[in-house]
Protein backbone atom coordinates (compact mmCIF):
# COMPACT_ATOMS: atom_id res chain seq x y z
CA UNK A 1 -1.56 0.06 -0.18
CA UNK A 2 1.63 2.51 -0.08
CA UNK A 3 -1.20 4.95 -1.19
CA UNK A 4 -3.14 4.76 2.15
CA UNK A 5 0.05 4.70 4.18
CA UNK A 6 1.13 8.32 2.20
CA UNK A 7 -2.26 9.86 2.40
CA UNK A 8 -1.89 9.62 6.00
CA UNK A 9 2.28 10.43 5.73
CA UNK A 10 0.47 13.82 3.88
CA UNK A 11 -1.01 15.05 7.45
CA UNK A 12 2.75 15.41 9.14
CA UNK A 13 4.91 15.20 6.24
CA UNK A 14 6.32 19.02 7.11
CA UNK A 15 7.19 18.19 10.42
CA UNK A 16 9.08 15.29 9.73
CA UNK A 17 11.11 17.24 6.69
CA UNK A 18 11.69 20.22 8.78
CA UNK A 19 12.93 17.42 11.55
CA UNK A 20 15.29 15.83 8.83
CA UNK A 21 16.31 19.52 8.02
CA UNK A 22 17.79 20.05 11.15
CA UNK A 23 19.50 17.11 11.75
CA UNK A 24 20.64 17.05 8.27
CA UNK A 25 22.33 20.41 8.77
CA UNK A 26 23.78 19.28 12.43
CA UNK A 27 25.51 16.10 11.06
CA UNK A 28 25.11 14.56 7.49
CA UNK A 29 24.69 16.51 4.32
CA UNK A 30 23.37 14.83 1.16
CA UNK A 31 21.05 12.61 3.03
CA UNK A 32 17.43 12.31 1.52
CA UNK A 33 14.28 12.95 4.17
CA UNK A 34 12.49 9.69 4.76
CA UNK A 35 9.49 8.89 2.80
CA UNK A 36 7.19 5.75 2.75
CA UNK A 37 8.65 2.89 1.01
CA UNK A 38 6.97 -0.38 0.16
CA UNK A 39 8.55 -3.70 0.09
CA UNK A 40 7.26 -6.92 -2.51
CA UNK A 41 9.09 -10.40 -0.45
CA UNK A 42 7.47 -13.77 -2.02
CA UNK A 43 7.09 -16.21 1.20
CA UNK A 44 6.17 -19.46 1.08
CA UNK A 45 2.58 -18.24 2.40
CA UNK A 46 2.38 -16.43 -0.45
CA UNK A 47 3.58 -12.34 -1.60
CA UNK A 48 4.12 -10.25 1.22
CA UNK A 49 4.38 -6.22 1.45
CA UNK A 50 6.15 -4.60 3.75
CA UNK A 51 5.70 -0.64 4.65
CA UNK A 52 7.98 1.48 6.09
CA UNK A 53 7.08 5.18 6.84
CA UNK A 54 8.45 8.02 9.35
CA UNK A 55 6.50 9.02 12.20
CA UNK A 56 6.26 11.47 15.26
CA UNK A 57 7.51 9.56 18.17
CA UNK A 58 4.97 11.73 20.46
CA UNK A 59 1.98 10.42 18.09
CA UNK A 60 3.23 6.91 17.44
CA UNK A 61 -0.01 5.72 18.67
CA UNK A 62 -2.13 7.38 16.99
CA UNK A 63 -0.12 7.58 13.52
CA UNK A 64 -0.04 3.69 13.23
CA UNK A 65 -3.69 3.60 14.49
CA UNK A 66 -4.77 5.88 11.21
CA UNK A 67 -2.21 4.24 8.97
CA UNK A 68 -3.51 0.86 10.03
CA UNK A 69 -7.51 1.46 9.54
CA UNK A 70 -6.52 3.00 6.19
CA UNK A 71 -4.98 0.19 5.13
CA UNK A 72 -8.13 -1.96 5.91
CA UNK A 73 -10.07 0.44 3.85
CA UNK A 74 -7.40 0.07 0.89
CA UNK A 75 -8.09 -3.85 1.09
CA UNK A 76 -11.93 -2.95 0.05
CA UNK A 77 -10.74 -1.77 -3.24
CA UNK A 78 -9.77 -3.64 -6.29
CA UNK A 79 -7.80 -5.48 -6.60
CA UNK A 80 -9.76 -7.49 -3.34
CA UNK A 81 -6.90 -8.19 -0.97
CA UNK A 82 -7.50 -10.35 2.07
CA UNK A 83 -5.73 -11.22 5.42
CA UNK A 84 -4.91 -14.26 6.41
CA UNK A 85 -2.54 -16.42 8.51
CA UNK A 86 -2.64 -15.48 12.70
CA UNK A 87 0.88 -13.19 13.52
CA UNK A 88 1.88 -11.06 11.53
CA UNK A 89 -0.70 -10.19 9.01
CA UNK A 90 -0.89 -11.16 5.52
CA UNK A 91 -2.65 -10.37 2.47
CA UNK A 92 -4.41 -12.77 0.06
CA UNK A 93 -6.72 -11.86 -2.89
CA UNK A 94 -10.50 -12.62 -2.39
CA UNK A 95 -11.65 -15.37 -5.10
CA UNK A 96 -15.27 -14.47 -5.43
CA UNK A 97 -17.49 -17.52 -6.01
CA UNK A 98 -19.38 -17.29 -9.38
CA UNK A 99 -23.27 -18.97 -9.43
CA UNK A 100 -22.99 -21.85 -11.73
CA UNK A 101 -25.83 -22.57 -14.27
């Protein structure tokens, strides 16, 4: 899943270093530039992942619109991951249903 969100992170990545650069410069030395970062938190619905990434304030929108839909397209692969629960999503694996006989 953090793969999706940083395949997408990949498409503005420079801007948001060269935006880090400059503020690093103006007022805190030292200070890493932000990357995505992924989360494991064991609920009592189950493990939950949370993502974190930088984005463009101007392209908010459309950033978390990509980020989102490539997530759903990272739940098609293997390991099968589901959602469930209403709220705030969250992800089960799929228990395919062998034929018995």
């Amino acid at each position: 899943m953090l793969e999706a969100v940083e395949g997408v992170y990949a498409k503005y990545r420079d801007k948001i270093v060269q935006q880090h650069q400059l503020i690093e410069h103006a007022y805190s030395p030292g200070v890493e530039p932000p990357e995505p970062r992924s989360r494991l938190h064991l609920a009592q619905t189950g493990l939950e992942v949370v993502i974190r990434y930088p984005l463009e304030l101007e392209h908010s929108t459309e950033i978390d619109d990509e980020i989102t839909r490539s997530l759903l397209d990272a739940l098609e692969k293997p390991p099968k991951l589901r959602l469930v629960g209403s709220g705030t999503p969250n992800i089960q694996p799929v228990i395919e249903k062998t034929p018995a006989g």
